[in-house]
Structure formats: C-alpha cells, structure tokens
C-alpha atoms as a PDB file:
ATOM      1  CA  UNK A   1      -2.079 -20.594   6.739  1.00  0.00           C
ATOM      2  CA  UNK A   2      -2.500 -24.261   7.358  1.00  0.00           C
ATOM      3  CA  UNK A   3      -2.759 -25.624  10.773  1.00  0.00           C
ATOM      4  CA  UNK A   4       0.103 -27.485  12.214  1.00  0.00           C
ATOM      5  CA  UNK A   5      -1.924 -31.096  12.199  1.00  0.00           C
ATOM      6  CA  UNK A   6      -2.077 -31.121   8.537  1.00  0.00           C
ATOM      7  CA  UNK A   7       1.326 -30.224   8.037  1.00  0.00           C
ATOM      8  CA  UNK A   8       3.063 -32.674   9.815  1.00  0.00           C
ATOM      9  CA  UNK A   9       0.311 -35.270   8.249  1.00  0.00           C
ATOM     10  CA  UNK A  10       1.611 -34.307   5.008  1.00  0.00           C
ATOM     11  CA  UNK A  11       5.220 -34.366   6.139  1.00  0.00           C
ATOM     12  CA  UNK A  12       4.923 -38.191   7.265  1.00  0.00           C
ATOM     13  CA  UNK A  13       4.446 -39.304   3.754  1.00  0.00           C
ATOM     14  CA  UNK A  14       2.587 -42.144   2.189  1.00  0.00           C
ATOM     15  CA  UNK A  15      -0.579 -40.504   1.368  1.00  0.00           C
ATOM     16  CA  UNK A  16      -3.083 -39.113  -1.098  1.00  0.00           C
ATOM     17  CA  UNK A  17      -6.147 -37.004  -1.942  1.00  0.00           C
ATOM     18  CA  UNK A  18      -8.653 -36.875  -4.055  1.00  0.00           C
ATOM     19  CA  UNK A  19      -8.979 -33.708  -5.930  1.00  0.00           C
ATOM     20  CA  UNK A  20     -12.386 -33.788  -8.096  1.00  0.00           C
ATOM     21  CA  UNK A  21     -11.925 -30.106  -9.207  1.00  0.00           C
ATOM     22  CA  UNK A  22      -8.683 -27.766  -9.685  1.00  0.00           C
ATOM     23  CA  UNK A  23     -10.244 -25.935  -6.032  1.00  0.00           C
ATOM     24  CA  UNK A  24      -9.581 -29.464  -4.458  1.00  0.00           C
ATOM     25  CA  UNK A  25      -6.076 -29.499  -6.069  1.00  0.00           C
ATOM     26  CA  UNK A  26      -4.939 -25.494  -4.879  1.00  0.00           C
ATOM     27  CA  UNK A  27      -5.575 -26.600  -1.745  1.00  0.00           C
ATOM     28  CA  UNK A  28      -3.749 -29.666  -2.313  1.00  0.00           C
ATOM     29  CA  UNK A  29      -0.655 -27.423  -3.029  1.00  0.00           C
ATOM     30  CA  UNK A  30      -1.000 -24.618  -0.786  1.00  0.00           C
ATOM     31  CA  UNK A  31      -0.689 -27.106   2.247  1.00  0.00           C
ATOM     32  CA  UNK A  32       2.341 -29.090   0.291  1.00  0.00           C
ATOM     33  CA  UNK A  33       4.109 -25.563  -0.143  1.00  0.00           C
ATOM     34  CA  UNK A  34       3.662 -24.517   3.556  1.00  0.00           C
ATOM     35  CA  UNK A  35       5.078 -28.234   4.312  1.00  0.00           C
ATOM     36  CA  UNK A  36       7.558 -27.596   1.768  1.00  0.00           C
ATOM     37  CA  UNK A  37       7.155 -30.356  -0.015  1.00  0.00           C
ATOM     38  CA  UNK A  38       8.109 -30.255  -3.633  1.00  0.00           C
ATOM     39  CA  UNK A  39       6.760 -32.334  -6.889  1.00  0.00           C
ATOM     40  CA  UNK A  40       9.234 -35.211  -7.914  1.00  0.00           C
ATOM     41  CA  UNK A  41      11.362 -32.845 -10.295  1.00  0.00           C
ATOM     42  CA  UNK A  42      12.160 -30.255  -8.146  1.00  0.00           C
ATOM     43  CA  UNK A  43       9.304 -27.826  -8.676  1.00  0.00           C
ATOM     44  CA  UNK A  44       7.665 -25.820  -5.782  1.00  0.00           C
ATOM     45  CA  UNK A  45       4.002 -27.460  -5.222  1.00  0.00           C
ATOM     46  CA  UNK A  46       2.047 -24.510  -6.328  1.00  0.00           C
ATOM     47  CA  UNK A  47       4.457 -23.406  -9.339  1.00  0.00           C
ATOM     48  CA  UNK A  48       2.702 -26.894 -11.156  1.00  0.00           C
ATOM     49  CA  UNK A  49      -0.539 -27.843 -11.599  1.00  0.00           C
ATOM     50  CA  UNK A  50      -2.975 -30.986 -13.104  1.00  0.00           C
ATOM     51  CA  UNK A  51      -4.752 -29.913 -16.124  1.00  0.00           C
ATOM     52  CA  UNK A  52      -7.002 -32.556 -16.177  1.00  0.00           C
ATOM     53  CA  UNK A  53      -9.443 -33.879 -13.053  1.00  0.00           C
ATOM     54  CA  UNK A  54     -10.356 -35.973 -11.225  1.00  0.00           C
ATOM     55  CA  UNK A  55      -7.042 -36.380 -10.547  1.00  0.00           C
ATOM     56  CA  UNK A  56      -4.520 -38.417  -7.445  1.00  0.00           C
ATOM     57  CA  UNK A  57      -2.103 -35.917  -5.758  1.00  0.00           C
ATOM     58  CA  UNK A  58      -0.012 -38.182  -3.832  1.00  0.00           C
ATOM     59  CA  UNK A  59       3.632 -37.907  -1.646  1.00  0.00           C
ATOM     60  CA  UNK A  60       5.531 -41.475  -1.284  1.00  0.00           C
ATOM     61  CA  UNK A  61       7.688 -41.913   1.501  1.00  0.00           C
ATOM     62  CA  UNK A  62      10.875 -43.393  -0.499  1.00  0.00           C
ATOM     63  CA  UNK A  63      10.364 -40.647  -3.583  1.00  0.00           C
ATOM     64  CA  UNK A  64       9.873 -37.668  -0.642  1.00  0.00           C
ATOM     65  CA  UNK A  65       7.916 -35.942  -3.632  1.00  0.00           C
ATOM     66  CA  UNK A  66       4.609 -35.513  -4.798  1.00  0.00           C
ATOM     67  CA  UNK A  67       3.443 -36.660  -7.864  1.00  0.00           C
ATOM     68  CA  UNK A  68      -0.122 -37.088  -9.399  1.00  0.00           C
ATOM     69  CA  UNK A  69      -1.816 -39.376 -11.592  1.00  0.00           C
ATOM     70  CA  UNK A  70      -5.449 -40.689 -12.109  1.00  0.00           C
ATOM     71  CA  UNK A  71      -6.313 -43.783 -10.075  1.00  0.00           C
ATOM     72  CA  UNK A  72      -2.631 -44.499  -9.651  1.00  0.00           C
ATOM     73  CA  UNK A  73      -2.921 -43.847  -5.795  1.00  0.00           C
ATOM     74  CA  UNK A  74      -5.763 -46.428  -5.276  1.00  0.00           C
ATOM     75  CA  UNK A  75      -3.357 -48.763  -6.421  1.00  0.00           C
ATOM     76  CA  UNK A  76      -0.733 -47.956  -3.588  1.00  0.00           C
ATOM     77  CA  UNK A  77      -0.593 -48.581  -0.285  1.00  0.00           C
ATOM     78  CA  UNK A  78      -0.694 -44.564   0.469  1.00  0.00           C
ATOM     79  CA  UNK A  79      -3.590 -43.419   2.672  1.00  0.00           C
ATOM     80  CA  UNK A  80      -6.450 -41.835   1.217  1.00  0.00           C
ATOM     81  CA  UNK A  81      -6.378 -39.182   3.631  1.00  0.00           C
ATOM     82  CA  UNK A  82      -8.992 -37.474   1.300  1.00  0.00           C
ATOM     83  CA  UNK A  83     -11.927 -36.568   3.473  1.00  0.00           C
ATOM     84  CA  UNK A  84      -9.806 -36.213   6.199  1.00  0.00           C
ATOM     85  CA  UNK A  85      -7.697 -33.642   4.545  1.00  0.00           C
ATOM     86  CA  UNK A  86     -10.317 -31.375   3.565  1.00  0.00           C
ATOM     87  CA  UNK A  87     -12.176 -31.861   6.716  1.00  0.00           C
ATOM     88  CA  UNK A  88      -8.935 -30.139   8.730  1.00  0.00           C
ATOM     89  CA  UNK A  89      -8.710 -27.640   6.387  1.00  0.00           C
ATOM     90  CA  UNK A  90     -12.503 -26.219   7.035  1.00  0.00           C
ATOM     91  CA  UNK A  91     -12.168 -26.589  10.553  1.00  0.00           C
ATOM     92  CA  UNK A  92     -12.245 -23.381  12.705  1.00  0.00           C
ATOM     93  CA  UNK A  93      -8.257 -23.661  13.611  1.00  0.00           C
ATOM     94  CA  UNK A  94      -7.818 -23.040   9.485  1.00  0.00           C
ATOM     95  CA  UNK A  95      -7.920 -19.748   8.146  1.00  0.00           C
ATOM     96  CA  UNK A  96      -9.532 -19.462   4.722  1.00  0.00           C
ATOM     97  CA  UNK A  97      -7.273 -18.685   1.834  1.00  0.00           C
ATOM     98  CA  UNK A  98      -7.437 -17.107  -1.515  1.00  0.00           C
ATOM     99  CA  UNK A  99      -7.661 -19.468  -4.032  1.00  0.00           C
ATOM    100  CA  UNK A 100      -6.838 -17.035  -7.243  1.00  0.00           C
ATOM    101  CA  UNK A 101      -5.665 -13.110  -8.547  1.00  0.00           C
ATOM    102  CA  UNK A 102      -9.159 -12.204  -8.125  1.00  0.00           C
ATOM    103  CA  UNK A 103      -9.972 -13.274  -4.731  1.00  0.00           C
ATOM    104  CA  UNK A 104      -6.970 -12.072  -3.556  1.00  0.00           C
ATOM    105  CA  UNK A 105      -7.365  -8.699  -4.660  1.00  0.00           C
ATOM    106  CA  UNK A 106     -11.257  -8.535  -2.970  1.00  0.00           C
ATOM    107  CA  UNK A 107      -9.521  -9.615   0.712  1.00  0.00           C
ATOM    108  CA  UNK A 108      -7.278  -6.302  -0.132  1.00  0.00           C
ATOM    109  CA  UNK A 109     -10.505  -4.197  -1.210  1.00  0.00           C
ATOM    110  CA  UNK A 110     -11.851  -5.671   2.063  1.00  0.00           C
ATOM    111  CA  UNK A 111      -9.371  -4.572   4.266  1.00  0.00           C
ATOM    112  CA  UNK A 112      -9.077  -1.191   2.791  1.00  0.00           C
ATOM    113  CA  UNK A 113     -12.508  -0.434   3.347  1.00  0.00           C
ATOM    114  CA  UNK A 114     -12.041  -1.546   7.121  1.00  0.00           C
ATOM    115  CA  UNK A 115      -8.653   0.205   7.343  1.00  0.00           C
ATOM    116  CA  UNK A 116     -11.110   3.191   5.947  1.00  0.00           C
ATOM    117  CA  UNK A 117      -8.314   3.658   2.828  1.00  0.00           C
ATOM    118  CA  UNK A 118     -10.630   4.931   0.059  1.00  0.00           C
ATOM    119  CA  UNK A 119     -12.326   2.238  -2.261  1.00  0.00           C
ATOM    120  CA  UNK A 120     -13.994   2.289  -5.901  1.00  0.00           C
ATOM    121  CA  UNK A 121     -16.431   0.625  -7.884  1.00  0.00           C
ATOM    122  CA  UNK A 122     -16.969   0.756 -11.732  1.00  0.00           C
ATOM    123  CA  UNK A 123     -20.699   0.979 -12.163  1.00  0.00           C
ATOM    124  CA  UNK A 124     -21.533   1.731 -16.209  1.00  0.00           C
ATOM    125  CA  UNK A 125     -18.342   2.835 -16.588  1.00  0.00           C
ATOM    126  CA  UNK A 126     -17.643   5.455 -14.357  1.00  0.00           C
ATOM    127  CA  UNK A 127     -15.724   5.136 -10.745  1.00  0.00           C
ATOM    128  CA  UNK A 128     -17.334   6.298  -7.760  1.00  0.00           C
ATOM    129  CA  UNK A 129     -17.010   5.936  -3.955  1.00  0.00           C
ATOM    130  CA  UNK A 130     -17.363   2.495  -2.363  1.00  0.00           C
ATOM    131  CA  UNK A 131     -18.272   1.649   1.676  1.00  0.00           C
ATOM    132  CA  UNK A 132     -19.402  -2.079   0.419  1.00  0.00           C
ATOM    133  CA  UNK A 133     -18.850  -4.620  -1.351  1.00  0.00           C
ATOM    134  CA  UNK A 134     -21.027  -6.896  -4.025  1.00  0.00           C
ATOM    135  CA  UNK A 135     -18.542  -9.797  -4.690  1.00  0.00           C
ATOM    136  CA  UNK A 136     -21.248 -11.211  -6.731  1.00  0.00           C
ATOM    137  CA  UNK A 137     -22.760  -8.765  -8.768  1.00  0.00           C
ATOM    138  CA  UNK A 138     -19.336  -8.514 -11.203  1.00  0.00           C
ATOM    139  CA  UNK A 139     -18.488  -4.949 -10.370  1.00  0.00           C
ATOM    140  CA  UNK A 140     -14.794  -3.486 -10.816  1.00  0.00           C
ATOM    141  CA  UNK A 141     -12.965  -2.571  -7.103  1.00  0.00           C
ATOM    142  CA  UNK A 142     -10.160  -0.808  -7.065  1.00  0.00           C
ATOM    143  CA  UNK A 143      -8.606   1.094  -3.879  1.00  0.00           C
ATOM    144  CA  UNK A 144      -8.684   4.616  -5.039  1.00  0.00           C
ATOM    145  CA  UNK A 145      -5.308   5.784  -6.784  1.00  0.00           C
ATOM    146  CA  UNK A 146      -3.666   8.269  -4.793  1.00  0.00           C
ATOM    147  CA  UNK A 147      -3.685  12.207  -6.661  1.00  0.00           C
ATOM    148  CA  UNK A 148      -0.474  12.410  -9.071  1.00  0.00           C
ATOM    149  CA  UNK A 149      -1.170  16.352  -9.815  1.00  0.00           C
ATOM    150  CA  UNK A 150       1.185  17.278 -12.557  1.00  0.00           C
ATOM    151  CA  UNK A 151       4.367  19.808 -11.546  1.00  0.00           C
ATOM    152  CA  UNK A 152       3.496  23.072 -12.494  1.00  0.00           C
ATOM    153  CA  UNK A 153       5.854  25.613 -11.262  1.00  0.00           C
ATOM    154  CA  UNK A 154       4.083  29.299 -10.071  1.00  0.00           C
ATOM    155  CA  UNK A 155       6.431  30.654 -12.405  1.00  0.00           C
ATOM    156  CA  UNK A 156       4.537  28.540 -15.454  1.00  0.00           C
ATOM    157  CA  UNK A 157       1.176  29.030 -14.077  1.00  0.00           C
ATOM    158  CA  UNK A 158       1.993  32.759 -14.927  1.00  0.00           C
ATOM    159  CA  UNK A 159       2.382  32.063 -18.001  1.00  0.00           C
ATOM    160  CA  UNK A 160      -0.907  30.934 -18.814  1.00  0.00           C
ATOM    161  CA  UNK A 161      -4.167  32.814 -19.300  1.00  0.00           C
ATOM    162  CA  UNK A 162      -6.002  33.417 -15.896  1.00  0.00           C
ATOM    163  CA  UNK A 163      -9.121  32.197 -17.523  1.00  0.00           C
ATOM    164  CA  UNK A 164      -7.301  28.880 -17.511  1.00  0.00           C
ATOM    165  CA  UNK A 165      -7.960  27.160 -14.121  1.00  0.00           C
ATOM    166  CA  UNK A 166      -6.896  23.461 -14.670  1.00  0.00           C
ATOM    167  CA  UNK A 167      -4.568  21.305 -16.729  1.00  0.00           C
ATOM    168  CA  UNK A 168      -4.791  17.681 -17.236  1.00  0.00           C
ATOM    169  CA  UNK A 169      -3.158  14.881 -18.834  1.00  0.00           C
ATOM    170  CA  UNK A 170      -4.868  12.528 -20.669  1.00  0.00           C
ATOM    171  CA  UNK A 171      -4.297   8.377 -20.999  1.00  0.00           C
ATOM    172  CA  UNK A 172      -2.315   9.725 -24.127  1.00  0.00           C
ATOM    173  CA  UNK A 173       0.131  11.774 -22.061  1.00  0.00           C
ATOM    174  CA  UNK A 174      -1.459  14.925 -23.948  1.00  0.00           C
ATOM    175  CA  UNK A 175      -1.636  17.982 -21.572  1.00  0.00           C
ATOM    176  CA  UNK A 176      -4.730  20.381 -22.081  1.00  0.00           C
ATOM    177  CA  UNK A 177      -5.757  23.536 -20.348  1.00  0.00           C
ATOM    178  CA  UNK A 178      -9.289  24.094 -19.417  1.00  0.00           C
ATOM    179  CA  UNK A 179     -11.247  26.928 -17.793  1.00  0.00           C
ATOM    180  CA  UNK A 180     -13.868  24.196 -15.709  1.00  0.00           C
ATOM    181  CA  UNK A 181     -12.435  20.787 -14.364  1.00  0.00           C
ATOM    182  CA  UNK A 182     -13.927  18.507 -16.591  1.00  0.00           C
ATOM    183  CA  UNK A 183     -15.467  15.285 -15.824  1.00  0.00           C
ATOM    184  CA  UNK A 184     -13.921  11.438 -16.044  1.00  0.00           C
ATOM    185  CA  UNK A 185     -16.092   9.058 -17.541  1.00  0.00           C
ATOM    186  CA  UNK A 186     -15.329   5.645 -19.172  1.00  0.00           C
ATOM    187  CA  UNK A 187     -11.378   5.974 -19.493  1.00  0.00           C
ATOM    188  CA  UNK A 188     -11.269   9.472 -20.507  1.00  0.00           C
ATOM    189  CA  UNK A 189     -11.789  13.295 -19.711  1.00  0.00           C
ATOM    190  CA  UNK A 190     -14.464  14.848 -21.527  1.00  0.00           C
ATOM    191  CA  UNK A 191     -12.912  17.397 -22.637  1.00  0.00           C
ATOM    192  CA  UNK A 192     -15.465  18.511 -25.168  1.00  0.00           C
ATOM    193  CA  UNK A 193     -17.864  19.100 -22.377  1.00  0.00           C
ATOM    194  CA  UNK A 194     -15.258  22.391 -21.175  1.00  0.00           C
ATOM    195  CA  UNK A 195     -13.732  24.958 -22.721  1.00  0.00           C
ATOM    196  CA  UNK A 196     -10.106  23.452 -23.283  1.00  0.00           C
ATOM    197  CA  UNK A 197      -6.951  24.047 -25.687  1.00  0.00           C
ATOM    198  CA  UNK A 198      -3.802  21.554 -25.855  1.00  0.00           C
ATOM    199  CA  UNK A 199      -1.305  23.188 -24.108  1.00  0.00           C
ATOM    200  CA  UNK A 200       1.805  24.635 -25.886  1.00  0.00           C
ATOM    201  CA  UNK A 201       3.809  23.193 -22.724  1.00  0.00           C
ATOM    202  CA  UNK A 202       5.533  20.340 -22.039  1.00  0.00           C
ATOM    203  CA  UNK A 203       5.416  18.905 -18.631  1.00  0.00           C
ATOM    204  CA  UNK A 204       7.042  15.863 -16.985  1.00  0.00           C
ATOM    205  CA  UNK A 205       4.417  12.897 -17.521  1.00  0.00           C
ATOM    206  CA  UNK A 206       6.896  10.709 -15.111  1.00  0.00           C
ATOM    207  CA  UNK A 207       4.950   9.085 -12.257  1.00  0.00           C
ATOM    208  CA  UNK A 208       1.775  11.092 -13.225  1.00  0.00           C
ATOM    209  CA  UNK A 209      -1.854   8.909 -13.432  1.00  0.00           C
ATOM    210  CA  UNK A 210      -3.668  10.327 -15.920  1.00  0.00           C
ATOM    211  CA  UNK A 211      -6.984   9.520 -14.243  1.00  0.00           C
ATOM    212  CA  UNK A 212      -5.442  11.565 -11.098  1.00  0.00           C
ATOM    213  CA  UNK A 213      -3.476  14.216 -13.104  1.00  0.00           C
ATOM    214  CA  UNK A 214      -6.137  17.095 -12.819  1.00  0.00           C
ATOM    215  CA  UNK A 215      -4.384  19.973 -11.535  1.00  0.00           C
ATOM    216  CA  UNK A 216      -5.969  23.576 -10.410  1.00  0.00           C
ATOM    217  CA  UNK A 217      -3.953  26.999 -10.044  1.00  0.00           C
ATOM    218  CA  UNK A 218      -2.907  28.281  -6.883  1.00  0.00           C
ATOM    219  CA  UNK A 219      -6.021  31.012  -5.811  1.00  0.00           C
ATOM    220  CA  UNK A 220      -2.975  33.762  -4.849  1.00  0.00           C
ATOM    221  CA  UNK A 221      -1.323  33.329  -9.187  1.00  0.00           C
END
C-alpha cells in the first residue's frame, strides 16, 4: 500500500516524476492506481506502461489524467515532485511492494514457510524440502502440492496382484502398477528403476497431479 501523503499529493494534480528505469515507472503506477487515477484514454495506470526510458509520467490538473512523454514535463509548469516522490515511498510509513510475477510469488513462498505450509526447492532437478530461502542463487520454490492419490476402490485393489503395492500416474496420464514406490526425479517417475507394468485399468485422471498421484494399497486388501 501507499501511504495516505502520497496519495492525496498525486490526487492534487499538476505534477511529475522522473522515471529513469521501468522500476521507477511501476511505482509510478502502483501509487496512480491506489489514487485511482487513470491514463488520458481511460486505461487503469498499471494496465499501460512506457516502453522506452527515461521517460516523464505526469497528471495535469485540467486533463485529470496521466500521460507520459520524454522531457515534455520540464516544459510545464507541473512540479517535479521526483525526489520527493520516491523519498515517501521508502520511508518507514510505506510498505514495500512487489514489483513483478516473480517477486510476488517469493513473498507467498515466504509466508508459507512462516505459516509452516510445506515449501520446495528444485536443486539439479529434483524437489526437496525447503525451511529457507536463496532469492539469489536462481533456485525453483514452489509451496508443496497437496497429495492427489488416485481413486482406487477396495473392490479394484482386489483385483490386482498382491505383489502390486502402488499405482501411479504419470505427466502422460498413463497409470502403472509397481511392486516398490518408485522415485521422482526431473519431471518423471523412474519407473525403470521398479518392477512396474501399465495397468489394464482405467482410472479417473480428473483433479489428479501426477507428481502427487502415487498411491499404496490399503495393509488390511
């Protein structure tokens, strides 16, 4: 969120910033959204943005839009309420915000780790259990998907050789039966590293995860 000074700033009108870099510029946009102040043709602030900087982010008064253009503002008698602006954003009474996809998803692997909700990183290809996090050595985090065993009635188990003790479903939607639960690695089940056959079965694949799909048979069947 923005704090209240900047937004009624904004609000007044007849100003502009200086946005060197597209960083300057999201935060240019996130403040005019939460002020809800639109670009001249109608356009919510953040659905637009400058492709090329530096670049002028201005709102005049008698258009009660913003607009951008380079060196235009400088022109104008709009503030520069550049250093200003970016000054009140730091400040402590700010809270930081997520500027794209990706840091947005780390402040949700954040807070699942603190909510203690099971985390994952992708190290070499493989997923294991994450307590921290490494923004900055390019590792994949992913809060851990929650089991999706496929439906296998007790009657059906039955109906399958004891020797049998797990069925799984592969990213294919192929279902195979296998006497050890074999191992994920790298976007698949290795398979070849059990004793498996494709099952003769078919089995409802809706809402299953094939990377949480491993099923075992009941101890009592």
């Amino acid at each position: 969120m923005i704090n209240e000074q900047v937004i009624e700033r904004l609000k007044k009108g007849d100003w502009y910033v200086e946005c060197k870099a597209e960083q300057d510029a999201d935060l240019v946009l996130q403040a005019c959204d939460e002020a809800r102040i639109k670009w001249r043709d109608g356009d919510k602030a953040t659905e637009y943005k400058p492709s090329n900087y530096p670049v002028d982010i201005g709102f005049c008064g008698e258009d009660n839009r913003i607009t951008h253009a380079i060196k235009y503002y400088k022109e104008s008698k709009n503030e520069n309420i550049t250093d200003w602006f970016f000054n009140a954003i730091k400040n402590n009474d700010s809270k930081l915000i997520p500027q794209n996809a990706e840091q947005e998803h780390m402040v949700q692997i954040l807070l699942a780790i603190m909510q203690k909700i099971p985390v994952e990183v992708n190290i070499g290809g493989e997923w294991g259990t994450s307590t921290i996090l490494f923004p900055d050595m390019g590792y994949e985090y992913r809060i851990k998907p929650t089991p999706t065993p496929i439906p296998v009635s007790r009657k059906t188990w039955k109906k399958i050789n004891k020797e049998f003790r797990f069925i799984v479903m592969d990213k294919n939607e192929h279902f195979y039966h296998c006497k050890k639960a074999p191992k994920r690695f790298d976007g698949a089940w290795l398979l070849s590293e059990v004793d498996h056959v494709k099952s003769p079965l078919i089995f409802d694949s809706n809402g299953i995860n094939w990377e949480t799909s491993l099923t075992e048979r009941p101890e009592d069947i």
